[in-house]
N, C-alpha and C. Protein backbone atom coordinates (compact mmCIF):
# COMPACT_ATOMS: atom_id res chain seq x y z
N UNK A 1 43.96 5.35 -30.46
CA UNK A 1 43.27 5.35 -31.73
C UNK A 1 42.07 4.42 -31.74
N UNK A 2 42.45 3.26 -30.99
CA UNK A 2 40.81 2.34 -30.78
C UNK A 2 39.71 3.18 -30.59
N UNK A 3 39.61 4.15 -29.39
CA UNK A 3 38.65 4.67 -29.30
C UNK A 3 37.89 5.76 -30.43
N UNK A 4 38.64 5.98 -31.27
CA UNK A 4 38.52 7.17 -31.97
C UNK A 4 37.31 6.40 -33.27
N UNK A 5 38.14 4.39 -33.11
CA UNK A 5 37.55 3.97 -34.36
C UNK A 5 36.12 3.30 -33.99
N UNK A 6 35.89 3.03 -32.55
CA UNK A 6 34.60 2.83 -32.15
C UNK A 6 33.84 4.23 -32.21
N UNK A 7 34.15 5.00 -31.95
CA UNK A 7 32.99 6.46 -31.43
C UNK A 7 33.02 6.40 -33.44
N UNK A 8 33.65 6.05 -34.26
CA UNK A 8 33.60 6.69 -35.86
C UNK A 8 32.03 4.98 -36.14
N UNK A 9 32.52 3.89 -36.00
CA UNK A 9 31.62 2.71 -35.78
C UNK A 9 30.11 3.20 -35.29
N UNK A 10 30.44 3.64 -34.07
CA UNK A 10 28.87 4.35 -33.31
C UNK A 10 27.88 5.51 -34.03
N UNK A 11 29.04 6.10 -34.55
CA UNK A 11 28.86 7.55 -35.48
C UNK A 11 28.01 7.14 -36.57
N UNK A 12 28.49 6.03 -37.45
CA UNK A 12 28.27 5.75 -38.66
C UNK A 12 26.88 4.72 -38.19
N UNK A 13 26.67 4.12 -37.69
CA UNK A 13 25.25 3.03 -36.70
C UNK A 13 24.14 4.29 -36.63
N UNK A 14 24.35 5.13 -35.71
CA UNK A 14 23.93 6.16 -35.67
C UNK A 14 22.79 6.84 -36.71
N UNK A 15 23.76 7.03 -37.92
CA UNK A 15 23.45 8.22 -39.06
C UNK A 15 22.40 7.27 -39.98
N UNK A 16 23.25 6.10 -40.27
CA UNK A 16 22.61 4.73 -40.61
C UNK A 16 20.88 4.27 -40.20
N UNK A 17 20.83 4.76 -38.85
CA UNK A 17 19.66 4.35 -38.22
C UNK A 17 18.55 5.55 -38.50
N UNK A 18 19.32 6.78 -38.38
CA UNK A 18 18.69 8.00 -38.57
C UNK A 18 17.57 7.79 -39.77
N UNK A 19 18.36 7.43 -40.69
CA UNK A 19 18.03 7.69 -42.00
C UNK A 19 16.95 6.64 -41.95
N UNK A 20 17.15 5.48 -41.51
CA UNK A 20 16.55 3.75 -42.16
C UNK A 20 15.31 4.48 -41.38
N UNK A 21 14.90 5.43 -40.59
CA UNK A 21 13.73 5.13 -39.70
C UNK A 21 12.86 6.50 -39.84
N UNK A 22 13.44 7.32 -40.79
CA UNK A 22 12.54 8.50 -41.64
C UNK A 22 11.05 8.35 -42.14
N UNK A 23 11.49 7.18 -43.15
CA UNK A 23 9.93 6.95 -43.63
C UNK A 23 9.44 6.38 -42.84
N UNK A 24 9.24 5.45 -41.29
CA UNK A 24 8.41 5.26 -40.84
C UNK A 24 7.77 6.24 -39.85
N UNK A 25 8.27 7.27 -39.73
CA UNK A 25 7.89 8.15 -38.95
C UNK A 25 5.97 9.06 -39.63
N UNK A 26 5.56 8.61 -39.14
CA UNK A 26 4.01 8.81 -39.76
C UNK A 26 3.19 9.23 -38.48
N UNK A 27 1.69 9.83 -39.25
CA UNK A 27 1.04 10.19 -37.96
C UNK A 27 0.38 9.09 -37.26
N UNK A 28 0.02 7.78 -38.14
CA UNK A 28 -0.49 6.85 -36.87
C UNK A 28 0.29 5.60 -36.70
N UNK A 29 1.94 6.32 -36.57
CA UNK A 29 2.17 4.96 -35.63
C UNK A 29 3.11 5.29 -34.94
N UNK A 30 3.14 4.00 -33.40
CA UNK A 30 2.86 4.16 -32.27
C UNK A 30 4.74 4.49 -31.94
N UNK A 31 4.74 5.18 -31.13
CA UNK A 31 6.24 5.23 -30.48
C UNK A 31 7.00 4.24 -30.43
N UNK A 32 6.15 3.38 -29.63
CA UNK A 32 6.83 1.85 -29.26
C UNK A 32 7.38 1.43 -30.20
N UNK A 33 6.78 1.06 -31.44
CA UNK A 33 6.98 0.68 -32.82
C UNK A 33 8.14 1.28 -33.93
N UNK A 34 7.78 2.25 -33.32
CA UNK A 34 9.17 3.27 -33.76
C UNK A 34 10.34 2.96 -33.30
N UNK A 35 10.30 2.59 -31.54
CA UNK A 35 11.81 2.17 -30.54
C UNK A 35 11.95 0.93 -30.85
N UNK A 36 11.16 0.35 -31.27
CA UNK A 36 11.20 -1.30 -31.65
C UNK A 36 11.89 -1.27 -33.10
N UNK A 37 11.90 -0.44 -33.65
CA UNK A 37 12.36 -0.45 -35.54
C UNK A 37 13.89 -0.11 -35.35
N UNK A 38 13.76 0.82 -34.02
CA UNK A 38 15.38 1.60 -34.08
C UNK A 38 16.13 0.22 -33.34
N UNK A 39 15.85 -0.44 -32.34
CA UNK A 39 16.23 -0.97 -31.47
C UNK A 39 16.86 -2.10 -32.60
N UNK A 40 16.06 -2.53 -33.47
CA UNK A 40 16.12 -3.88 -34.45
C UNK A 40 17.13 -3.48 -34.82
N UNK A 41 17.28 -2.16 -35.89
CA UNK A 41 18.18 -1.93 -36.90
C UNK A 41 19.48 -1.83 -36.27
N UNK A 42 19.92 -1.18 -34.78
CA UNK A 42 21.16 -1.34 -34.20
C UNK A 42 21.54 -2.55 -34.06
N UNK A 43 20.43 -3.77 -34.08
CA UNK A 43 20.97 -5.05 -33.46
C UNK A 43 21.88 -5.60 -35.07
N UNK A 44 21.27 -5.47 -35.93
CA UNK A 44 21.81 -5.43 -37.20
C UNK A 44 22.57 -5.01 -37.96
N UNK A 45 23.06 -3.84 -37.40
CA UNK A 45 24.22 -2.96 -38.21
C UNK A 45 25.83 -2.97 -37.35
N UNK A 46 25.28 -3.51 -35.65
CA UNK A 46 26.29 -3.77 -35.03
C UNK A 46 26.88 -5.15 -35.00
N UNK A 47 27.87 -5.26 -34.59
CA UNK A 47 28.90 -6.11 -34.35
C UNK A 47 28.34 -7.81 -33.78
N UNK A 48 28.36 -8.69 -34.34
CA UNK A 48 28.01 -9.95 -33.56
C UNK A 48 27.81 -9.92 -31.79
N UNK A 49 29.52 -10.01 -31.67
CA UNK A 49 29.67 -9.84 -30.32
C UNK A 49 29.84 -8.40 -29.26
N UNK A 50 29.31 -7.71 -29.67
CA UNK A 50 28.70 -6.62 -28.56
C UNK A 50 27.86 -6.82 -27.52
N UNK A 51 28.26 -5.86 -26.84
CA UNK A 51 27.61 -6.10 -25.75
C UNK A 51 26.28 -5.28 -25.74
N UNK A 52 25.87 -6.17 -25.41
CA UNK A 52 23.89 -6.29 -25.40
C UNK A 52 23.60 -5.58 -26.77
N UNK A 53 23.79 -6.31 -27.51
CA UNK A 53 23.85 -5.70 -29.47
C UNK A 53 23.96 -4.82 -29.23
N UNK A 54 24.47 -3.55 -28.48
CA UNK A 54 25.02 -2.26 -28.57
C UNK A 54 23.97 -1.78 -28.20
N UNK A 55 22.94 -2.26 -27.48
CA UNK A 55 21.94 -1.24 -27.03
C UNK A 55 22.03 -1.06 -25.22
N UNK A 56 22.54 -0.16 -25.39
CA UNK A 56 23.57 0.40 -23.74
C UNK A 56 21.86 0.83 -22.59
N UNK A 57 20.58 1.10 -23.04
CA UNK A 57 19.68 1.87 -22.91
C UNK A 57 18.61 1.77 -23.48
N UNK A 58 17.61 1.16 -23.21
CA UNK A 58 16.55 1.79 -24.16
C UNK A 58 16.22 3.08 -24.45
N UNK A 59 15.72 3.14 -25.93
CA UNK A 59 15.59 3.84 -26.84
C UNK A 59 14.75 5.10 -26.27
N UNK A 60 14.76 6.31 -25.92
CA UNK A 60 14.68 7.35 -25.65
C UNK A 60 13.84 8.01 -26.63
N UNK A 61 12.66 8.23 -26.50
CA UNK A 61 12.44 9.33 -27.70
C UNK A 61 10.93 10.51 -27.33
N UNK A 62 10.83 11.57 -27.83
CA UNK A 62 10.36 12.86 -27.18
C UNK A 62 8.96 12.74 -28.53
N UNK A 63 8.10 12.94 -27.94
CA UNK A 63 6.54 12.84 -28.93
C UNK A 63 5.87 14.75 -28.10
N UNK A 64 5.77 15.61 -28.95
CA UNK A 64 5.05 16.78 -29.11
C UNK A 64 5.56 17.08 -27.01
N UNK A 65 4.24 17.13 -26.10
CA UNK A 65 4.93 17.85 -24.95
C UNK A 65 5.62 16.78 -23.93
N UNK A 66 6.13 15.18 -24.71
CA UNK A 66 6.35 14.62 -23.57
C UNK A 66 8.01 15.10 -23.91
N UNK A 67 8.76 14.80 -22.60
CA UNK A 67 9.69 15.40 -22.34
C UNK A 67 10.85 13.87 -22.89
N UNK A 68 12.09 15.07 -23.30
CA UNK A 68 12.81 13.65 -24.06
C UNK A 68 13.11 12.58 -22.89
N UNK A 69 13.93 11.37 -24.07
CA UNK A 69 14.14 10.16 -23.09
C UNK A 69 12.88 9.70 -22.49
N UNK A 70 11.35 9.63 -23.06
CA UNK A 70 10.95 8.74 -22.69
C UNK A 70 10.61 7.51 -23.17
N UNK A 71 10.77 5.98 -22.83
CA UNK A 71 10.38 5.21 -23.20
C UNK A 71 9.26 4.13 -22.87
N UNK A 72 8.85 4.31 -24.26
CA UNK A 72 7.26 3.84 -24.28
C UNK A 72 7.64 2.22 -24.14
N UNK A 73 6.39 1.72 -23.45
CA UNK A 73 6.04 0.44 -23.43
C UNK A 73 5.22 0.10 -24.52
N UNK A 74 5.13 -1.32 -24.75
CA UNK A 74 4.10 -1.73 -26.01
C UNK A 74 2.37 -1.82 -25.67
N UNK A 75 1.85 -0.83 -23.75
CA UNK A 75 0.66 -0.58 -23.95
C UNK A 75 0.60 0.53 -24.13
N UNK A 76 1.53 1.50 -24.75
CA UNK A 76 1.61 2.72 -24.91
C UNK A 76 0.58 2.96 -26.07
N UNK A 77 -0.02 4.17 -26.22
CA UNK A 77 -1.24 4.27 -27.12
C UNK A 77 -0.63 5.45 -27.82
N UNK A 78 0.44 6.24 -27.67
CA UNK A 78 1.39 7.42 -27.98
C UNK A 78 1.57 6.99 -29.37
C-alpha cells in the first residue's frame, strides 16, 4: 500500500504543478524559465526530506518541432 500512497503523492504534485504553470505559459517567455517555475514549484509542494526535492531529472519539455525531453539551458533563446 506504501507504494500506491507515493505514486497518489506524485499524482497529486503533478496535477498541482500542471495547473500552477498555465498562466505562465506565454509567447515571449523562455523555456528555461518555464523548467525553472516547474522545477521551483516541485521543490515546494514536495516533502522536506526527499530525495533531491523530488526532482529525479531535469525538467523535459517539447517547444513546436523540438523533439520532447529537451532541456533548455539558461543561454537558451527558445
Amino acid at each position: 500500500m506504501e507504494i500506491i500512497s507515493k505514486l497518489e503523492k506524485a499524482a497529486n504534485i503533478h496535477n498541482s504543478v500542471k495547473e500552477y504553470i498555465k498562466p505562465f505559459i506565454k509567447e515571449n517567455i523562455d523555456t528555461f524559465t518555464i523548467c525553472n517555475l516547474i522545477e521551483d514549484k516541485i521543490r515546494i509542494l514536495s516533502p522536506e526530506n526527499s530525495l533531491n526535492n523530488s526532482i529525479a531529472f531535469p525538467t523535459g519539455i517539447s517547444l513546436n518541432n523540438v523533439a520532447a525531453h529537451y532541456t533548455p539551458t539558461k543561454n537558451d533563446s527558445h
